[in-house]
Protein backbone atom coordinates (compact mmCIF):
# COMPACT_ATOMS: atom_id res chain seq x y z
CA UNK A 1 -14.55 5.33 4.70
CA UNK A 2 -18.02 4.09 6.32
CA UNK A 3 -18.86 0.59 6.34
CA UNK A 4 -21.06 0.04 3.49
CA UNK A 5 -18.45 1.85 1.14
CA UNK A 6 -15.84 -0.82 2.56
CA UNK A 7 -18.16 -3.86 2.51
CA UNK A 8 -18.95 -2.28 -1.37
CA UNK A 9 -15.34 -2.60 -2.78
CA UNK A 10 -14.45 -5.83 -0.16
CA UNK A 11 -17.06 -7.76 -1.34
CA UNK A 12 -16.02 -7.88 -5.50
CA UNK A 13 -12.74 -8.90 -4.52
CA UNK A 14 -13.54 -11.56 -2.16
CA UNK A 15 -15.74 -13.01 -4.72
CA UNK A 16 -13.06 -13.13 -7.37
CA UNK A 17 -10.66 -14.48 -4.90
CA UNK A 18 -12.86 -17.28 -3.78
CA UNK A 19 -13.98 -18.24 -7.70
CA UNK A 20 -9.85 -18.51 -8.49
CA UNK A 21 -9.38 -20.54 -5.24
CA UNK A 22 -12.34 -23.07 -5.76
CA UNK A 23 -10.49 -24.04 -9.05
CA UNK A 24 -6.93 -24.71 -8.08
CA UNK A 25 -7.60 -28.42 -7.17
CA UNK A 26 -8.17 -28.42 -10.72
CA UNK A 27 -4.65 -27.11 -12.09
CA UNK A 28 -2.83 -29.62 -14.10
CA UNK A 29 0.28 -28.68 -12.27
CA UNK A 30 -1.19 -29.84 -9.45
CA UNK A 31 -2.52 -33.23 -10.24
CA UNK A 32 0.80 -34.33 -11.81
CA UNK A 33 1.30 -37.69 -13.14
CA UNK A 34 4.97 -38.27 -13.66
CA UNK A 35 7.86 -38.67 -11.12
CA UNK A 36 9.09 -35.25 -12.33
CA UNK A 37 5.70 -33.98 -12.08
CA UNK A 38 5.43 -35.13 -8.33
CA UNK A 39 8.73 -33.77 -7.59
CA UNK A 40 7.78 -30.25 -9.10
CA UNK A 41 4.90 -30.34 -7.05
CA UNK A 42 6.85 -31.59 -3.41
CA UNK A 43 8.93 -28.56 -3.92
CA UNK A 44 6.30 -25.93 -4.76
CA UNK A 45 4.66 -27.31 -1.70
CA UNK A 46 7.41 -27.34 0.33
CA UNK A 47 8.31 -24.20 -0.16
CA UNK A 48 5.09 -22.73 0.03
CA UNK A 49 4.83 -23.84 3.56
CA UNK A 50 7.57 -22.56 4.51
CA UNK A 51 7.43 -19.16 3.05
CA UNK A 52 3.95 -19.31 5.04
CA UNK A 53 5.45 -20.02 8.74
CA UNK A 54 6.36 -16.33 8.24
CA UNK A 55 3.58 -15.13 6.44
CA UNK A 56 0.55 -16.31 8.77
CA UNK A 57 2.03 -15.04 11.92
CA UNK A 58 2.18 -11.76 10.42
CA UNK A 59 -1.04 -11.90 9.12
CA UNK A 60 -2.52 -12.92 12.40
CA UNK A 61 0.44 -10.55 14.50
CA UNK A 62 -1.66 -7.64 12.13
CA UNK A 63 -5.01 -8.14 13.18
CA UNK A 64 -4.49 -8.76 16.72
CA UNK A 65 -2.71 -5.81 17.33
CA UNK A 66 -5.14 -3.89 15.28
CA UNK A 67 -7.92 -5.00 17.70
CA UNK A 68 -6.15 -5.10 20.82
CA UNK A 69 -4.24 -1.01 19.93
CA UNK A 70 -7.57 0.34 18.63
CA UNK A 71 -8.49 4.01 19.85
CA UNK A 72 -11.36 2.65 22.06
CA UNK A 73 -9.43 0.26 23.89
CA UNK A 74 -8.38 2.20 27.26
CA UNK A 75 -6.74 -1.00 28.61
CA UNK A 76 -4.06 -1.38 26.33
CA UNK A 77 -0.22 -0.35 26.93
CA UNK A 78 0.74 2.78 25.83
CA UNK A 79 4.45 3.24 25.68
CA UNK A 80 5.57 6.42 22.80
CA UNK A 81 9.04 5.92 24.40
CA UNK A 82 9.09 2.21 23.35
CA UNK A 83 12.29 1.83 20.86
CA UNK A 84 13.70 -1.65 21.29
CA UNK A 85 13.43 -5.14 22.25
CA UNK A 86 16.15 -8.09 21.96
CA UNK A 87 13.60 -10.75 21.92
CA UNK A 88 11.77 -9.42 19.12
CA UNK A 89 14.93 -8.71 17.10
CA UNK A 90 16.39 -12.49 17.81
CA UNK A 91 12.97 -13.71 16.34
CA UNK A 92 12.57 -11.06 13.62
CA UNK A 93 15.72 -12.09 12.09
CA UNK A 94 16.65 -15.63 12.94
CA UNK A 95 13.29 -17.11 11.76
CA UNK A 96 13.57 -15.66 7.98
CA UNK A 97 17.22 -16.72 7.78
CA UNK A 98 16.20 -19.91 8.56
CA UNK A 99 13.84 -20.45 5.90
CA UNK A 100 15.80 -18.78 3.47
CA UNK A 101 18.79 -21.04 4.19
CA UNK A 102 16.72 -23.97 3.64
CA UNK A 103 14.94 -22.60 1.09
CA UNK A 104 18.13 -21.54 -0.67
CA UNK A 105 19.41 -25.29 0.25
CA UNK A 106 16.57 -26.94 -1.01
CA UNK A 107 16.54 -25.32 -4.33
CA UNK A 108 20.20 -25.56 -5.05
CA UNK A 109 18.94 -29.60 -4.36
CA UNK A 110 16.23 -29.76 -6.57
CA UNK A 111 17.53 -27.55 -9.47
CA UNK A 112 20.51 -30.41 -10.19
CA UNK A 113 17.79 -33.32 -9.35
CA UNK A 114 15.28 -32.07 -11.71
CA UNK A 115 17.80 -30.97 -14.24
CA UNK A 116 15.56 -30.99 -17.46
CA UNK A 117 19.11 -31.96 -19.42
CA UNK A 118 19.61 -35.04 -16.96
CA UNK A 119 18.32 -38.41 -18.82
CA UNK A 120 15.85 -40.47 -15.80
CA UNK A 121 17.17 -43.15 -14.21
CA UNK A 122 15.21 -46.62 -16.03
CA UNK A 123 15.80 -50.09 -16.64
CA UNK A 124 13.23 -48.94 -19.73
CA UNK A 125 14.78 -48.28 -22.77
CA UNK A 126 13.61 -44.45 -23.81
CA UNK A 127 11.86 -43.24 -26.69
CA UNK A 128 13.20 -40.28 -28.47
CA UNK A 129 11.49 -37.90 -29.80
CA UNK A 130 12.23 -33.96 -31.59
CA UNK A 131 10.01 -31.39 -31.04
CA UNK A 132 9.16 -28.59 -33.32
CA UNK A 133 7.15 -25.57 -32.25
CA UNK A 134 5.55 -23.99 -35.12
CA UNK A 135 3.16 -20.98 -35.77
CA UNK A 136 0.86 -21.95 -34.00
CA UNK A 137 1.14 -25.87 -33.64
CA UNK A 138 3.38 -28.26 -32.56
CA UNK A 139 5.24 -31.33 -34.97
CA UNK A 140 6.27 -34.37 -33.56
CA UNK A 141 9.02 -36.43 -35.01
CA UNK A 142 9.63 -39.65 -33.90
CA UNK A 143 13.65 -40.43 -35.62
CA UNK A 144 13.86 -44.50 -34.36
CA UNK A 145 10.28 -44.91 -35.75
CA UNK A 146 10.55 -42.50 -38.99
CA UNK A 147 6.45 -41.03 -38.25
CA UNK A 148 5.96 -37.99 -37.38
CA UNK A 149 2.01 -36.29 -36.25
CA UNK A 150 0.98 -32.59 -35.17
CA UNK A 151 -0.42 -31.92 -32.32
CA UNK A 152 -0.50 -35.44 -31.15
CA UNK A 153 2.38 -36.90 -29.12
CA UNK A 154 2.41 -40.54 -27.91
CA UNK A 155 4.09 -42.69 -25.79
CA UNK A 156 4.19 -45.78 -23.78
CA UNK A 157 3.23 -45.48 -19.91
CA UNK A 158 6.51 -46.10 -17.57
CA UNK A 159 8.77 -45.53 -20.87
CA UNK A 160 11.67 -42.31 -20.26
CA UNK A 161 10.63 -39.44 -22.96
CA UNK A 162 13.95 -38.10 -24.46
CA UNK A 163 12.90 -34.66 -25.96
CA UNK A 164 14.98 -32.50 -28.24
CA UNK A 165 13.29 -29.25 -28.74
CA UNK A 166 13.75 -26.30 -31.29
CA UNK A 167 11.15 -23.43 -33.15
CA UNK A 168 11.33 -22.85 -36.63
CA UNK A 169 9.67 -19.13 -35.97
CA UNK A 170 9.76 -17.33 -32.94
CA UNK A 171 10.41 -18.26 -29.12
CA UNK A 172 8.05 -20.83 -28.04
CA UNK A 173 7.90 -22.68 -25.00
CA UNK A 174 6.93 -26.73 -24.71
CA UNK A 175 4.61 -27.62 -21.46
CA UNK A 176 3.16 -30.53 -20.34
CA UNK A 177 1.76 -29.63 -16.79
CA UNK A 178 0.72 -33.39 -15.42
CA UNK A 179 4.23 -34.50 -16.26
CA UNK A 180 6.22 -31.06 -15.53
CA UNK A 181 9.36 -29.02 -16.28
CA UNK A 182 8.74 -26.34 -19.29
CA UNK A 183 11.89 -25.48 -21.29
CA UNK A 184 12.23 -23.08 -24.63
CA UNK A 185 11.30 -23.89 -27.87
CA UNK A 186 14.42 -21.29 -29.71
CA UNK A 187 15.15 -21.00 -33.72
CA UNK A 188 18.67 -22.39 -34.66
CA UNK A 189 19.34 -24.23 -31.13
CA UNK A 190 17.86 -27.43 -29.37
CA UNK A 191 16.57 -27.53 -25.75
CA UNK A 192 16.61 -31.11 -24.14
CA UNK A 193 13.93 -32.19 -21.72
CA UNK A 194 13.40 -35.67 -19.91
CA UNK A 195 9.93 -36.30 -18.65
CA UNK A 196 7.75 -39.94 -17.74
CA UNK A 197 4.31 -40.77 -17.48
CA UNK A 198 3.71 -42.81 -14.25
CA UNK A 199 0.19 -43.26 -14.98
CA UNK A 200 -1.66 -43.87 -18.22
CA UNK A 201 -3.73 -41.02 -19.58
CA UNK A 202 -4.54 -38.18 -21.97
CA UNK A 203 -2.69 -35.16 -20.70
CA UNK A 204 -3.14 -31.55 -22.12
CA UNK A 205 0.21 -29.85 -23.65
CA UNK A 206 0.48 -25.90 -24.16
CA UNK A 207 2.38 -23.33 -25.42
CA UNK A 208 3.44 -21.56 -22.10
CA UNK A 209 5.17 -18.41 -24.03
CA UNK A 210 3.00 -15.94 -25.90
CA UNK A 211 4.36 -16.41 -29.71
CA UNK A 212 1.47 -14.22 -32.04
CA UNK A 213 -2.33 -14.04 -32.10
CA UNK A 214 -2.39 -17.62 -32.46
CA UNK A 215 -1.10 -18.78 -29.36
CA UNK A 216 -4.22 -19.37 -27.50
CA UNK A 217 -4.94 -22.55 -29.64
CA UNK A 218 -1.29 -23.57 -29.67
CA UNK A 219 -2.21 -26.89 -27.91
CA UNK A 220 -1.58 -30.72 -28.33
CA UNK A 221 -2.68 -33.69 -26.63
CA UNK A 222 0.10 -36.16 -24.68
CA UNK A 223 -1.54 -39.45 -24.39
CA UNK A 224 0.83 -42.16 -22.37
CA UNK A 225 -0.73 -45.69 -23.76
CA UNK A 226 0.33 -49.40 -23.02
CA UNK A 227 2.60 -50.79 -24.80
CA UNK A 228 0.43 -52.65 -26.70
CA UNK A 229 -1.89 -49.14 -27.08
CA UNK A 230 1.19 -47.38 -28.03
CA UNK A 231 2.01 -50.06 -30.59
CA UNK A 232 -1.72 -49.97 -32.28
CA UNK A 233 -1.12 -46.21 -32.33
CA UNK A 234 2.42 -46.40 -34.95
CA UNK A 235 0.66 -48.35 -36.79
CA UNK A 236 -1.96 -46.20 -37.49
CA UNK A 237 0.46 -43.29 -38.21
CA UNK A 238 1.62 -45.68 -40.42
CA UNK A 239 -1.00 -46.41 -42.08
CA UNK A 240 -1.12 -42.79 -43.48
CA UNK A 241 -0.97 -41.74 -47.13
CA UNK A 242 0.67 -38.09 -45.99
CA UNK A 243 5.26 -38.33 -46.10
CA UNK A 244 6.93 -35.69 -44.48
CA UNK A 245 9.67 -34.64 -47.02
CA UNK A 246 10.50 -30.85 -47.36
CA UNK A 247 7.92 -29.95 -49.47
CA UNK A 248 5.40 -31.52 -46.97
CA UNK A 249 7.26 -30.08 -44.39
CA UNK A 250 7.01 -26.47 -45.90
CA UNK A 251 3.41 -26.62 -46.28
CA UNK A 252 3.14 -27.52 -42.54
CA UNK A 253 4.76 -24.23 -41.66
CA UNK A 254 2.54 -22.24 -42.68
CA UNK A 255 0.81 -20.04 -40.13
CA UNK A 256 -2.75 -21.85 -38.88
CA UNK A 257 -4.45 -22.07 -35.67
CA UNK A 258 -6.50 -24.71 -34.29
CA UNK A 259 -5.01 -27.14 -36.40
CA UNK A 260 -6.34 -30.94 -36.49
CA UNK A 261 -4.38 -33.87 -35.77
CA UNK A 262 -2.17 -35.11 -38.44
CA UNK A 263 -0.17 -38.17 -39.28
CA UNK A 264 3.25 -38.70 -41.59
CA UNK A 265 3.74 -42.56 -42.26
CA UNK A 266 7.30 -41.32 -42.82
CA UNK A 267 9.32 -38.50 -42.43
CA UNK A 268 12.94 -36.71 -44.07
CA UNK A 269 15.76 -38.60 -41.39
CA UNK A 270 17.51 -35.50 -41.50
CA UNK A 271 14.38 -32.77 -41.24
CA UNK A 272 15.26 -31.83 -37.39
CA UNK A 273 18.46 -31.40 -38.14
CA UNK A 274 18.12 -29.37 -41.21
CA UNK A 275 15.56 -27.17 -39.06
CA UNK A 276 18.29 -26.16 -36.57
CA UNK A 277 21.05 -25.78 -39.24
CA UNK A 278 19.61 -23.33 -41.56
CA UNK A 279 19.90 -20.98 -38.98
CA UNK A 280 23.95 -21.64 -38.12
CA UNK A 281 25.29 -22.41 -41.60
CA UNK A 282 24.61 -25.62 -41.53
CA UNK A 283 25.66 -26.40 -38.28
CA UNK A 284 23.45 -27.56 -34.97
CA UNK A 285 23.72 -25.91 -31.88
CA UNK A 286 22.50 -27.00 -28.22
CA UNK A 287 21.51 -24.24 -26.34
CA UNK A 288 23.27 -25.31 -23.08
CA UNK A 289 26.79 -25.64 -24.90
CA UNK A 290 26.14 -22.44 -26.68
CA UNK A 291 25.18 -21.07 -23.53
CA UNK A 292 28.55 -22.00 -22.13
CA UNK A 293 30.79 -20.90 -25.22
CA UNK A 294 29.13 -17.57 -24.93
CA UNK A 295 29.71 -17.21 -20.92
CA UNK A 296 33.56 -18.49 -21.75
């Protein structure tokens, strides 16, 4: 292969590699702005470092001993007969089983800390609030404050999120990147997620599992707000003409994409519920119990 041939294909990539790198500072994930967030983001850096204290030795251990072995270079040892060496084994080895033990250690850690089931420690009283993922938007029901909105979720800044998740179509997943952990969105079971906003702001939320040609669009606004924001904010869902009873409810199902904000002044106490339970004869299942009777 001569060099222009090499420098032809070489040069494409690097471009494209570059443009993806120059935007990562810009990732969500990686500007988070929760404590679960932050967490999330000590561990992927974390272990990212230490997956590279292997990684750029080799990458450097390549290169020199492709210059320094190269057919021109009359100087350098050659031994055919070579076959072993102790040193290199000791290092070979004991270095990867080192990060993997503390790699396996430090996920073990993390995976009970950041437990998505596992309420936050707060002297702040949380807000509750049941998810449904829809095709292809997202409903918001707020049970202690009987509103509900789509594609809108509020909160106060500081103030523990308690989420209870389900679908009422197919698998979806529920993502808010600044604030972290992802979790299913499943028909006929509830997922539970605990997240908090450290910082006030308006944070993008996704779907983050492909659910029909509408999942592109499948996205929602988070917007953490003062207390006294937050406040101003229930009372303008409110003030809203629209109720969320089931025949509301029904029309809301129906398949749309890029679907506008809406607001319920009120909304059915038992709709959640009733979502779950017409898929289990009437009865509501949490995926991590069901998950357990199943293994039992």
């Amino acid at each position: 292969m001569n060099g222009k041939l090499l420098r032809g294909i070489l040069l494409p990539f690097s471009v494209a590699l570059i443009s993806c790198l120059s935007g990562c500072s810009n990732l969500d994930l990686l500007n988070p702005k929760g404590s679960v967030g932050v967490a999330e983001k000590d561990l992927i850096t974390t272990a990212t470092i230490a997956m590279l204290i292997v990684v750029i030795p080799v990458i450097i251990m390549t290169l020199v001993f492709a210059w320094r072995y190269r057919a021109s270079n009359r100087n350098a040892t050659y031994a055919p007969k070579w076959a072993h060496s102790t040193a290199i084994e000791v290092v070979v080895w004991t270095i990867p089983t080192l990060i993997i033990l503390f790699l396996g250690i430090l996920t073990w850690k993390t995976t009970h800390e950041l437990d998505p089931y596992k309420p936050l420690e707060s002297s702040v009283k949380p807000i509750n609030v049941e998810v449904v993922a829809l095709d292809w938007k997202w409903l918001f029901i707020y049970p202690d404050l009987g509103i509900a909105t789509v594609n809108q979720l509020a909160f106060p800044v500081g103030t523990p999120v308690n989420f209870r998740i389900t679908s009422d179509s197919v698998m979806n997943s529920f993502f808010i990147p600044q604030l972290g952990s992802q979790i299913y969105a499943m028909a006929g079971m509830q997922t539970r997620l605990h997240l908090v906003a450290d910082h006030a702001g308006d944070f993008a939320g996704v779907s983050a599992n492909y659910s029909g040609h509408g999942y592109a669009d499948m996205k929602f606004r988070a917007l953490a707000k003062t207390p006294a924001q937050f406040d101003a904010w229930v009372a303008g869902v409110k003030a809203s003409a629209d109720r969320l009873d089931m025949n509301a409810y029904n029309v809301v199902t129906q398949p749309s994409t890029n679907q506008p904000v809406r607001y319920f002044s009120t909304v059915d106490s038992k709709l959640f519920r009733n979502i779950i339970a017409k898929y289990n004869n009437g009865n509501v299942l949490d995926f991590k119990d069901a998950a357990c009777a199943t293994q039992g």
